[in-house]
PDB file of N, CA and C in Angstrom:
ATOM      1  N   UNK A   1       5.712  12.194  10.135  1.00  0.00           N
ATOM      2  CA  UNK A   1       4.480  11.460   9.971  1.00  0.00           C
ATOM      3  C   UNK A   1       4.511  10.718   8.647  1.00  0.00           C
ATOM      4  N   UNK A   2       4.129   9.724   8.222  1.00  0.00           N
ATOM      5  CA  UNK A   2       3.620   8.451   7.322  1.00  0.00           C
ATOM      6  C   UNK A   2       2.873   9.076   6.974  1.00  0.00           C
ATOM      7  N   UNK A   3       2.603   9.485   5.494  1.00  0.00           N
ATOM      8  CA  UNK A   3       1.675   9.539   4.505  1.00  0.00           C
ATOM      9  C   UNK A   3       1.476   8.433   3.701  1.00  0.00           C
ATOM     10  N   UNK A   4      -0.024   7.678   3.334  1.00  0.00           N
ATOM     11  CA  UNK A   4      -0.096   6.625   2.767  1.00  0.00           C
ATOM     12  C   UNK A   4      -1.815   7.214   2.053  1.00  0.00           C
ATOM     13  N   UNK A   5      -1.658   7.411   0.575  1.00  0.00           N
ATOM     14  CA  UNK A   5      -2.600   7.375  -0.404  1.00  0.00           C
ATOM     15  C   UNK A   5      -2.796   6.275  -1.116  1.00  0.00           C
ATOM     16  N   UNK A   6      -3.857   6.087  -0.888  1.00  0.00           N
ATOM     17  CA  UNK A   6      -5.022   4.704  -1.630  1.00  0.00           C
ATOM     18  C   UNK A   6      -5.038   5.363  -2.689  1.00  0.00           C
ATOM     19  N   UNK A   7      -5.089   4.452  -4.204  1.00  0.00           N
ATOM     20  CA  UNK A   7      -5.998   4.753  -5.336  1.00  0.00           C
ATOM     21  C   UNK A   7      -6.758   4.057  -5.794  1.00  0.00           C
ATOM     22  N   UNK A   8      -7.878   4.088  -6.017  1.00  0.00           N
ATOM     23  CA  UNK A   8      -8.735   3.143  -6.148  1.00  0.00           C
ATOM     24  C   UNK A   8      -9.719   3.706  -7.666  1.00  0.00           C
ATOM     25  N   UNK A   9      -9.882   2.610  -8.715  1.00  0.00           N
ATOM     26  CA  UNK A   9     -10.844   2.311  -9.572  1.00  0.00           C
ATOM     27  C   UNK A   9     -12.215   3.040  -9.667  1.00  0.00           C
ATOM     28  N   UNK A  10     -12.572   3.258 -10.748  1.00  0.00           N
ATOM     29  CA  UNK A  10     -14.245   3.548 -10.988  1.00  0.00           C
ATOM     30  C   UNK A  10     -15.012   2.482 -10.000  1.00  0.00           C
ATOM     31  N   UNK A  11     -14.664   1.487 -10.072  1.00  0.00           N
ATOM     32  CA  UNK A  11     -15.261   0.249  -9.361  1.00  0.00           C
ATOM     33  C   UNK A  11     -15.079   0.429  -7.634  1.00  0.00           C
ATOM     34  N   UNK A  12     -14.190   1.116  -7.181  1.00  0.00           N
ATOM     35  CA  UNK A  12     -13.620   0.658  -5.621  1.00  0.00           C
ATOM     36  C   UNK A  12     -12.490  -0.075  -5.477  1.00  0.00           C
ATOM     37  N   UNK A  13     -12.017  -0.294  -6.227  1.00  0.00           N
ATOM     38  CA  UNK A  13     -11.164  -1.426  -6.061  1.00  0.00           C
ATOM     39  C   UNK A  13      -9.624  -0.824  -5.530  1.00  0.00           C
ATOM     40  N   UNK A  14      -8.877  -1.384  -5.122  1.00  0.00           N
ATOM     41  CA  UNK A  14      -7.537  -0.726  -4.656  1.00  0.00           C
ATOM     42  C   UNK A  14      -6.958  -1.129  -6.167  1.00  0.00           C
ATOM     43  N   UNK A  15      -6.035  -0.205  -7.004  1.00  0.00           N
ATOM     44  CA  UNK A  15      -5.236  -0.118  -8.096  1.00  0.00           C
ATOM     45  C   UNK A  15      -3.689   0.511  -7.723  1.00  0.00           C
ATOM     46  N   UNK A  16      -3.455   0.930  -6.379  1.00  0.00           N
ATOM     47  CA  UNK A  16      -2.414   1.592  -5.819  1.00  0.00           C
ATOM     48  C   UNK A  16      -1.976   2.348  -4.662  1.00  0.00           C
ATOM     49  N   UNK A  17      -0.705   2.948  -4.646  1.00  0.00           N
ATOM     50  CA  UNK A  17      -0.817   3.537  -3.659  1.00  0.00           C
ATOM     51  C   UNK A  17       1.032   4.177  -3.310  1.00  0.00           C
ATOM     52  N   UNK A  18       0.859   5.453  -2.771  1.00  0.00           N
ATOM     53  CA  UNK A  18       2.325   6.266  -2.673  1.00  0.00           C
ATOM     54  C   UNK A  18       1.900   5.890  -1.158  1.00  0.00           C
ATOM     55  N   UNK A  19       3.828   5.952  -0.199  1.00  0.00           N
ATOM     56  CA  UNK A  19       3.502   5.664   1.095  1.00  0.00           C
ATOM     57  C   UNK A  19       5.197   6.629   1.229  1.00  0.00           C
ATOM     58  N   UNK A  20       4.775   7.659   2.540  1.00  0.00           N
ATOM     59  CA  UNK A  20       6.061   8.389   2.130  1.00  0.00           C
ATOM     60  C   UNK A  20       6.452   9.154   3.656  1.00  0.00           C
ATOM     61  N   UNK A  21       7.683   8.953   3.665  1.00  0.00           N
ATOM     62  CA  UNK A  21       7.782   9.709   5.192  1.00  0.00           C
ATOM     63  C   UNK A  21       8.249   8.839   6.449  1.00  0.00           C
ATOM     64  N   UNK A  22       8.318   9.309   7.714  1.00  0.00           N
ATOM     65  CA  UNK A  22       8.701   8.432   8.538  1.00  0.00           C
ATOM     66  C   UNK A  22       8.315   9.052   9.988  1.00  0.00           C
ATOM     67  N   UNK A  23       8.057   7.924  10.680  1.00  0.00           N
ATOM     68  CA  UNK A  23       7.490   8.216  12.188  1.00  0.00           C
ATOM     69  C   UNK A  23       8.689   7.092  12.826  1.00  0.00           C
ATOM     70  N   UNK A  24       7.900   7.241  14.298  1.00  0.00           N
ATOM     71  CA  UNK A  24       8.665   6.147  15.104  1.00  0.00           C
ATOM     72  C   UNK A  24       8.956   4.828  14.794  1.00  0.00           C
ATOM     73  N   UNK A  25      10.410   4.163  15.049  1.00  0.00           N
ATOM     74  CA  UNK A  25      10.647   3.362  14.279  1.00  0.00           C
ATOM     75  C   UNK A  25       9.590   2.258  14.607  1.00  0.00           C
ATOM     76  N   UNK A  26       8.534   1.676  15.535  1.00  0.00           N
ATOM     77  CA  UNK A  26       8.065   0.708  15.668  1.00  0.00           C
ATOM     78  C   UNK A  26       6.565   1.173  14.591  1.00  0.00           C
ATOM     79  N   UNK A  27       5.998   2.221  14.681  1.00  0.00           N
ATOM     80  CA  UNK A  27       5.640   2.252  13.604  1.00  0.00           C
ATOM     81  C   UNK A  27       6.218   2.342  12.272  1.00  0.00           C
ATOM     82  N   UNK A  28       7.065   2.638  11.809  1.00  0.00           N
ATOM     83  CA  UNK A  28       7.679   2.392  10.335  1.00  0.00           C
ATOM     84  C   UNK A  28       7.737   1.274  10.335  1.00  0.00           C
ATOM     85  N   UNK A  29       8.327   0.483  11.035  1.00  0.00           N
ATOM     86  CA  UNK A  29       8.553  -1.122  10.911  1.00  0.00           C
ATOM     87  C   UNK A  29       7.264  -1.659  10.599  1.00  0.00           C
ATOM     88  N   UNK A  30       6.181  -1.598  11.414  1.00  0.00           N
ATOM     89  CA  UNK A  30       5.115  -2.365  10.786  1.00  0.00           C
ATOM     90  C   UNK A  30       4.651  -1.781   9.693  1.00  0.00           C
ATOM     91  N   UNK A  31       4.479  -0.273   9.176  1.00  0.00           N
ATOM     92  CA  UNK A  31       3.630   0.268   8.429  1.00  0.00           C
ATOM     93  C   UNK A  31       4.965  -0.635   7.159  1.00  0.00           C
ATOM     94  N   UNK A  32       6.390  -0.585   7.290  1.00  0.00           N
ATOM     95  CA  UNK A  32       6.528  -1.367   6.193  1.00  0.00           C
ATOM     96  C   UNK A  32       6.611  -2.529   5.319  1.00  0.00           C
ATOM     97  N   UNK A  33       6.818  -3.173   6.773  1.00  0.00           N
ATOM     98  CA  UNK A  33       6.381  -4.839   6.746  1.00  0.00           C
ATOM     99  C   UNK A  33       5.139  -5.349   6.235  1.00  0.00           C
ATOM    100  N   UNK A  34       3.858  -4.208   6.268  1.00  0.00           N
ATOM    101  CA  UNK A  34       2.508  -4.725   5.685  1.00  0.00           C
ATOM    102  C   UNK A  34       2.313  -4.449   4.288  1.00  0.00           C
ATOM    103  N   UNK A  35       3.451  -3.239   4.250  1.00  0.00           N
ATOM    104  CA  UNK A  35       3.264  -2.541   2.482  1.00  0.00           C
ATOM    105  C   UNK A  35       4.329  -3.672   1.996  1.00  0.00           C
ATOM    106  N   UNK A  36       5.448  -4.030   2.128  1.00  0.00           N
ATOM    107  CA  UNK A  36       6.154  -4.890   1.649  1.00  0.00           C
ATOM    108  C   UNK A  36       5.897  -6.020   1.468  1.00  0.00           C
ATOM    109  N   UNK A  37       5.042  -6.545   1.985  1.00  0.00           N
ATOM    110  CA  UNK A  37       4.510  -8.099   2.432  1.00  0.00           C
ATOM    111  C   UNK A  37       3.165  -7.978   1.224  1.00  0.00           C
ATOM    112  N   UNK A  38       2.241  -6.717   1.322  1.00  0.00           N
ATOM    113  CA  UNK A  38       1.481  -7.275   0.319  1.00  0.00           C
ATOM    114  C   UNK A  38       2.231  -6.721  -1.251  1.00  0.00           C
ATOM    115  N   UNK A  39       2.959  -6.289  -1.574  1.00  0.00           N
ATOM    116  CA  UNK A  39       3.703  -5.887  -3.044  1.00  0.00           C
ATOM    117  C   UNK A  39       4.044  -7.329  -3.188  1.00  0.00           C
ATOM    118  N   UNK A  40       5.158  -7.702  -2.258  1.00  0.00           N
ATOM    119  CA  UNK A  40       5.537  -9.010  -2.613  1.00  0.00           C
ATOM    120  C   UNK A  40       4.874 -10.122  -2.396  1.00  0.00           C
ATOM    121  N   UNK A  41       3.692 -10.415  -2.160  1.00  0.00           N
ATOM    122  CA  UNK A  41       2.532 -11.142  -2.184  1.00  0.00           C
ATOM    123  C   UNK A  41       2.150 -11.176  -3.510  1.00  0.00           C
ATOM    124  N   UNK A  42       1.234 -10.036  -4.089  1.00  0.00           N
ATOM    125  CA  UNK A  42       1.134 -10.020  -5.190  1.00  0.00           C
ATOM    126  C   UNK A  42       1.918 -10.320  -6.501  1.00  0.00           C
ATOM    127  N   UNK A  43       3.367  -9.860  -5.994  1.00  0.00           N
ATOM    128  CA  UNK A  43       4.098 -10.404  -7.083  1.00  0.00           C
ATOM    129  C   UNK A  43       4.167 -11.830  -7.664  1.00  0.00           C
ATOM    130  N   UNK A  44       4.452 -12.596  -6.128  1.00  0.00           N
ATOM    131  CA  UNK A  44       4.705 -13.534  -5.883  1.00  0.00           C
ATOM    132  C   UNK A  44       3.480 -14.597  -6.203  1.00  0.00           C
ATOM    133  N   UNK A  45       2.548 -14.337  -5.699  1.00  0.00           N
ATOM    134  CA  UNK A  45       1.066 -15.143  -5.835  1.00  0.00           C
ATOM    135  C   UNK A  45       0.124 -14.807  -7.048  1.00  0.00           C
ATOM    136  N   UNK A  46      -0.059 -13.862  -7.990  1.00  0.00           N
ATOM    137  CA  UNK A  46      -0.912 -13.287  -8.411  1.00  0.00           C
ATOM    138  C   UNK A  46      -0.033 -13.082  -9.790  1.00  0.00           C
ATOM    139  N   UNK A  47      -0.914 -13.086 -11.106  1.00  0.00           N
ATOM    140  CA  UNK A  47      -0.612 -12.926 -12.230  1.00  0.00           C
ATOM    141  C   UNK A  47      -0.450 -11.345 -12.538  1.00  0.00           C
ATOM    142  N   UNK A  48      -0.762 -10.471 -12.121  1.00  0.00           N
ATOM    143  CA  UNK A  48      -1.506  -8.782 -12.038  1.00  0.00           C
ATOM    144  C   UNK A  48       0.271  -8.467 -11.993  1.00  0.00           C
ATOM    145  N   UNK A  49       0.423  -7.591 -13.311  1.00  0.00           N
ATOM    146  CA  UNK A  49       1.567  -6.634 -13.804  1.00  0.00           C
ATOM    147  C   UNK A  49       1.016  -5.354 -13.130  1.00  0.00           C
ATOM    148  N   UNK A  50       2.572  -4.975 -12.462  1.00  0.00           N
ATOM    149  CA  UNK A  50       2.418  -4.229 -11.381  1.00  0.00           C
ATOM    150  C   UNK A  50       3.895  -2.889 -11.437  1.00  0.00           C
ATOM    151  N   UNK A  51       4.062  -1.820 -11.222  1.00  0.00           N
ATOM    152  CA  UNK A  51       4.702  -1.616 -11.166  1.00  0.00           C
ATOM    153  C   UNK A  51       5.459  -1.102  -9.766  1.00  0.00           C
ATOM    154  N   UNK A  52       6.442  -0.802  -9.382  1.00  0.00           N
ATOM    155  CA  UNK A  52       7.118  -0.390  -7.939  1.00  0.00           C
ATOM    156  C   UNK A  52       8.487   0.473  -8.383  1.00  0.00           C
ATOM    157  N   UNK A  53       7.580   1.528  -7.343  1.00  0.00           N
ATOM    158  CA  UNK A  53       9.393   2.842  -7.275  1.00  0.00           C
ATOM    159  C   UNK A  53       9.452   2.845  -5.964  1.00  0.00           C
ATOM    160  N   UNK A  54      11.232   2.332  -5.682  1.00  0.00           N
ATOM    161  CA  UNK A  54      11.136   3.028  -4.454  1.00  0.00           C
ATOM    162  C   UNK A  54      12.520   3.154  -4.105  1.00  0.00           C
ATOM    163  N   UNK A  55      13.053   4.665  -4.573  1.00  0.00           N
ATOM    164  CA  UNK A  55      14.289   5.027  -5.377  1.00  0.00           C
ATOM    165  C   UNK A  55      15.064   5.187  -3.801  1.00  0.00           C
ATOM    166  N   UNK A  56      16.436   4.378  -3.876  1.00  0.00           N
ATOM    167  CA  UNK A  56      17.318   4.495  -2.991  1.00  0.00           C
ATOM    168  C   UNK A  56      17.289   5.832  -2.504  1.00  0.00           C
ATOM    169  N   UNK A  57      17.593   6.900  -2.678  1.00  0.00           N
ATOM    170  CA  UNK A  57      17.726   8.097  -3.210  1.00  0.00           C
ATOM    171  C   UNK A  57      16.079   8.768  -2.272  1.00  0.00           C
ATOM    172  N   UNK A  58      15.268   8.424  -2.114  1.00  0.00           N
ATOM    173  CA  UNK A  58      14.196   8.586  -1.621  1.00  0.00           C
ATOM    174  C   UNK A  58      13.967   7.866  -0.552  1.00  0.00           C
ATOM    175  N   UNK A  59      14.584   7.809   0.378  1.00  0.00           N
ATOM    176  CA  UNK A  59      14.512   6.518   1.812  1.00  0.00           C
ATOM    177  C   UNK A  59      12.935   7.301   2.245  1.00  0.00           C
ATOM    178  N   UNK A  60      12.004   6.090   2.565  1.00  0.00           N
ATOM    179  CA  UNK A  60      10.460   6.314   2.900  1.00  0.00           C
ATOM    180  C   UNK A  60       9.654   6.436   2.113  1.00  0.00           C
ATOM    181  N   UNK A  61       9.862   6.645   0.822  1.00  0.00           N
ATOM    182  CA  UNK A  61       8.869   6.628  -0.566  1.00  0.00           C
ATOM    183  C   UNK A  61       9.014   5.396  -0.569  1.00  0.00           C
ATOM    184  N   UNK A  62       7.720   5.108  -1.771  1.00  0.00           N
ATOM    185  CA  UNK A  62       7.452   4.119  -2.406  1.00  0.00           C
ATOM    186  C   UNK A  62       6.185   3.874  -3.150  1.00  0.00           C
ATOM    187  N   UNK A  63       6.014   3.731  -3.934  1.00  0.00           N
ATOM    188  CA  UNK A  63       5.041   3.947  -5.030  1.00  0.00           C
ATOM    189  C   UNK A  63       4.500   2.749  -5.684  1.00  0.00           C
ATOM    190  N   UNK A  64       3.429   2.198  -6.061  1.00  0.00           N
ATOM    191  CA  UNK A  64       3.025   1.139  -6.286  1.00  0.00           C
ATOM    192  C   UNK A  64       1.739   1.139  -7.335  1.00  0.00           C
ATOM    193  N   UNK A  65       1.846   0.636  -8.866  1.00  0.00           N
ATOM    194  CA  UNK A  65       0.873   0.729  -9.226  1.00  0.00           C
ATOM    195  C   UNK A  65       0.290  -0.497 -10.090  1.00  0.00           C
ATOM    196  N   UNK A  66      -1.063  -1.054 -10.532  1.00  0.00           N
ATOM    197  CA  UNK A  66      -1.622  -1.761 -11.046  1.00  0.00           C
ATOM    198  C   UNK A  66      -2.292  -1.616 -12.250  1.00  0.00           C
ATOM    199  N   UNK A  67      -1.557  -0.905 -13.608  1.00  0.00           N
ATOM    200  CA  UNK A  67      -2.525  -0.460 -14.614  1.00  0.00           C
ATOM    201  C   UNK A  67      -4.170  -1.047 -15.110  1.00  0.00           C
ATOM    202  N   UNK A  68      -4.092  -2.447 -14.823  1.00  0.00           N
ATOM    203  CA  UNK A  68      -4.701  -3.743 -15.281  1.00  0.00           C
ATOM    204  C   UNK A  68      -6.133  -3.108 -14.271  1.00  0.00           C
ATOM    205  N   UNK A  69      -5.573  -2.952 -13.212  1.00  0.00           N
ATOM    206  CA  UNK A  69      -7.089  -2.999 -11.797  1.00  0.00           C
ATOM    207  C   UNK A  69      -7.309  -1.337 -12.192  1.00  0.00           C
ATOM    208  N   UNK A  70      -6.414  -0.470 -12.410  1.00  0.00           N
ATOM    209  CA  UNK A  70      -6.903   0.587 -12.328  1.00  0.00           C
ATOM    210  C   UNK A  70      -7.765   0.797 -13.877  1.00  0.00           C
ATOM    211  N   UNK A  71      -7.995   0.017 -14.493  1.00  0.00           N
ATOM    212  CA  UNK A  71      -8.347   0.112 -15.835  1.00  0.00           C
ATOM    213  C   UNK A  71      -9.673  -0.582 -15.699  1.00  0.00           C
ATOM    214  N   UNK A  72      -9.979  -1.395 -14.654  1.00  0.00           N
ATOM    215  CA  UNK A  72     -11.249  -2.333 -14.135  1.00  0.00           C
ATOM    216  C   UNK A  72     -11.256  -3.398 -14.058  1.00  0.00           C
ATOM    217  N   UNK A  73      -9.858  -4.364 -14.354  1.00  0.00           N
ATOM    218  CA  UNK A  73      -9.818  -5.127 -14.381  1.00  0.00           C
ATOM    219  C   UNK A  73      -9.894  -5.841 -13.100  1.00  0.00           C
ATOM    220  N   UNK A  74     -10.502  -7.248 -12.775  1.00  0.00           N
ATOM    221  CA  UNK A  74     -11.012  -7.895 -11.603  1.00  0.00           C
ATOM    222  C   UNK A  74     -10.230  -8.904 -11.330  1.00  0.00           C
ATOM    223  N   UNK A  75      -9.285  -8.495  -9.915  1.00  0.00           N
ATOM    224  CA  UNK A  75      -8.411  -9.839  -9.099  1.00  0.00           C
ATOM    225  C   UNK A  75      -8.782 -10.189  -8.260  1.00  0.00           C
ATOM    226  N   UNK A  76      -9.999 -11.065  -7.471  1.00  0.00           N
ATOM    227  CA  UNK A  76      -9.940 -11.642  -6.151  1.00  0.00           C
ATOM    228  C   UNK A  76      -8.756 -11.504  -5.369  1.00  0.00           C
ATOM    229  N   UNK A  77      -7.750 -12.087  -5.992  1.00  0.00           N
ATOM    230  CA  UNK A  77      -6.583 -12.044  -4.923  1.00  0.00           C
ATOM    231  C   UNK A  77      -5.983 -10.711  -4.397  1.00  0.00           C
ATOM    232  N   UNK A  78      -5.922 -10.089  -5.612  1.00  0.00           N
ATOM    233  CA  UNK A  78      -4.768  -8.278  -5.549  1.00  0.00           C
ATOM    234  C   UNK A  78      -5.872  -7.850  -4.485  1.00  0.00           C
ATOM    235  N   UNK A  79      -6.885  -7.674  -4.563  1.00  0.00           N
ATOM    236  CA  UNK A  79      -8.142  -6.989  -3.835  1.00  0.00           C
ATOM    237  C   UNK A  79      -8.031  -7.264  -2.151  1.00  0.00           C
ATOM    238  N   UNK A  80      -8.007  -8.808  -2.166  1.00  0.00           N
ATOM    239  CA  UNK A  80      -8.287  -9.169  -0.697  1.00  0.00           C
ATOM    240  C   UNK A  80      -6.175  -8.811   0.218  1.00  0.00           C
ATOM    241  N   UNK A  81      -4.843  -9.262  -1.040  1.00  0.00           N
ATOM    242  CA  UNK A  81      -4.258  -8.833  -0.522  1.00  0.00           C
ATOM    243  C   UNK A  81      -3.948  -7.328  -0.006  1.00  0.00           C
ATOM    244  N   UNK A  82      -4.895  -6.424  -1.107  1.00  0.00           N
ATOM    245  CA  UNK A  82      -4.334  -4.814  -0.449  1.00  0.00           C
ATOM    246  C   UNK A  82      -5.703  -4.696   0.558  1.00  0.00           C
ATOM    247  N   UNK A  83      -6.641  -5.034   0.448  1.00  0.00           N
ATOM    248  CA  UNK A  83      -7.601  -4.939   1.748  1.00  0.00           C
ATOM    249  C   UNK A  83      -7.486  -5.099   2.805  1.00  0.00           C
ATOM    250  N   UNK A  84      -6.465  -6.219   2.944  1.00  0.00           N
ATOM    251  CA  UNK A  84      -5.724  -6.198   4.477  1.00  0.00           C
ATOM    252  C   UNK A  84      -4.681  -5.945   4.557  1.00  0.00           C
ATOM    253  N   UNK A  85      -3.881  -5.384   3.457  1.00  0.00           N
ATOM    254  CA  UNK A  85      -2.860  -4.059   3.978  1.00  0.00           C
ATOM    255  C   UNK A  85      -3.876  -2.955   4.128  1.00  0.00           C
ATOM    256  N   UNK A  86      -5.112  -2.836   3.987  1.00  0.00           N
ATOM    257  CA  UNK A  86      -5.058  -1.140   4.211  1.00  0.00           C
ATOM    258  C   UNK A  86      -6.125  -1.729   5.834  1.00  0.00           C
ATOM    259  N   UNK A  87      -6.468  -2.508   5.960  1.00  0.00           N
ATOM    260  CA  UNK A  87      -7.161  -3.305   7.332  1.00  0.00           C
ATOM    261  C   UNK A  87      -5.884  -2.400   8.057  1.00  0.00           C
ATOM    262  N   UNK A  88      -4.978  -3.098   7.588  1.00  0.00           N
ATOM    263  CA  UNK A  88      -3.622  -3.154   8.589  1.00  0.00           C
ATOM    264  C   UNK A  88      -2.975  -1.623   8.819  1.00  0.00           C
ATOM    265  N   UNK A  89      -3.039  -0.938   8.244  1.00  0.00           N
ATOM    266  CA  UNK A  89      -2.272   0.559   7.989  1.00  0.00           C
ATOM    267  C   UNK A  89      -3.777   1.360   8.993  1.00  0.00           C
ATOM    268  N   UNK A  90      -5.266   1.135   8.796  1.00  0.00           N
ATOM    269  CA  UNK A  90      -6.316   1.858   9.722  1.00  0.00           C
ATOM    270  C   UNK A  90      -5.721   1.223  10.836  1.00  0.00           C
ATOM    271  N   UNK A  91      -5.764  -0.239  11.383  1.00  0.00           N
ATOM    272  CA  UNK A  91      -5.295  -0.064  12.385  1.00  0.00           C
ATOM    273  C   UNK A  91      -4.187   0.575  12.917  1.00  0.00           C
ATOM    274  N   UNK A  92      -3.410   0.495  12.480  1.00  0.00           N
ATOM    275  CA  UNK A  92      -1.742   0.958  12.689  1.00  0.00           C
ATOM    276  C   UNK A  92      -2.786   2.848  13.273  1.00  0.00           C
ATOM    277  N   UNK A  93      -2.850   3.121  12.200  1.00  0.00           N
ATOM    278  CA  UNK A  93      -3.343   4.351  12.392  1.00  0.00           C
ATOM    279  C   UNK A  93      -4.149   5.247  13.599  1.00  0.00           C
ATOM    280  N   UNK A  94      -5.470   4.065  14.325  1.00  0.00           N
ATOM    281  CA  UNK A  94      -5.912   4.251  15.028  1.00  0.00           C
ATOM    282  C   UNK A  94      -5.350   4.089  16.283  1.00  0.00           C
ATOM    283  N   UNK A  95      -4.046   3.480  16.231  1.00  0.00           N
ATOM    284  CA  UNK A  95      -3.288   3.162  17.147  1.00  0.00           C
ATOM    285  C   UNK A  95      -2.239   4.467  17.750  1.00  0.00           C
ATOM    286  N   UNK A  96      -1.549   4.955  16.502  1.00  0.00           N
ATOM    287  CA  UNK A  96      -1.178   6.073  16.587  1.00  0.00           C
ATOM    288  C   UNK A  96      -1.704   7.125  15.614  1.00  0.00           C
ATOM    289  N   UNK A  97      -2.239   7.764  15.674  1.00  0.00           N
ATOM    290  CA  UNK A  97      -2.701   9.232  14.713  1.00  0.00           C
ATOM    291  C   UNK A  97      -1.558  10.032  14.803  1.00  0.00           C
ATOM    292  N   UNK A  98      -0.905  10.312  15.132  1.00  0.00           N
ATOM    293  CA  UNK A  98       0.057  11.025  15.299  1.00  0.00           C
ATOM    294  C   UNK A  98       1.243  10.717  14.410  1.00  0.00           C
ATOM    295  N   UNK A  99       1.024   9.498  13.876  1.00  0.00           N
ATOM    296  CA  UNK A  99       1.940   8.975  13.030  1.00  0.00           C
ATOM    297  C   UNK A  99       2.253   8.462  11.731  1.00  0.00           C
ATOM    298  N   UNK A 100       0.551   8.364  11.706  1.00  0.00           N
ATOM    299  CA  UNK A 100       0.403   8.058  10.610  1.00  0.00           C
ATOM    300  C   UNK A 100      -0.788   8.413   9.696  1.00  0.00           C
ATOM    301  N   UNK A 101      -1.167   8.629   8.862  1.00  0.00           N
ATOM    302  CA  UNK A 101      -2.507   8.797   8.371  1.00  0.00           C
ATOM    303  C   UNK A 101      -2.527   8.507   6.897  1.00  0.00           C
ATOM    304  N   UNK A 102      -3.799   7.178   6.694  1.00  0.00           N
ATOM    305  CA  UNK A 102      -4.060   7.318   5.581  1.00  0.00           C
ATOM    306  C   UNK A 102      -5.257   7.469   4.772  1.00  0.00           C
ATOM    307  N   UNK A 103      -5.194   8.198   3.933  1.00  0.00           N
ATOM    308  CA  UNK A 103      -5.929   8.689   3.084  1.00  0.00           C
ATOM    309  C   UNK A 103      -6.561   7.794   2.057  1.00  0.00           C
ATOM    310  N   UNK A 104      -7.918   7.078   2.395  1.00  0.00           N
ATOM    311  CA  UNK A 104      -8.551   6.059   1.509  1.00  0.00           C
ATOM    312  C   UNK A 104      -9.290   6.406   0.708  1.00  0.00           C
TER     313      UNK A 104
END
């Protein structure tokens, strides 16, 4: 089963998140395509210093954090991109429970 922990701000805000483990490959594939897609979104689009582990050595971890948001700081963008990764991971979820669950 996919373990995926939200961390979120005094405010609400998403500041992070560990995602660890493995289910069926059509779920892994999407659950990683949405976590990968918004890290590298943010990197890519967004000014927000960020950090990422996701040690060879550990196949299915991956760790993701935002000191800046978890401190209160305010991104329109970081916000709306992890909002619809985690849109995307409830669905995934409600789709299969069995496979995945995350913890918001």
């Amino acid at each position: 089963m996919i373990y995926v922990n939200i961390y979120r701000n005094n405010q609400g805000q998403i500041y992070g998140f560990i995602a660890q483990n493995h289910g069926e490959e059509i779920v892994c594939a999407a659950v990683s395509a949405l976590i990968i897609n918004a890290v590298n979104s943010i990197e890519e689009f967004t000014d927000e210093i960020a950090s990422v582990e996701a040690p060879i050595e550990e196949e299915g971890y991956i760790e993701f954090h935002m000191p800046g948001i978890e401190a209160g700081n305010d991104n329109r963008d970081v916000d709306l991109l992890l909002s619809s990764m985690l849109h995307g991971l409830k669905r995934i979820q409600n789709e299969y429970p069995d496979q995945i669950f995350v913890n918001d």
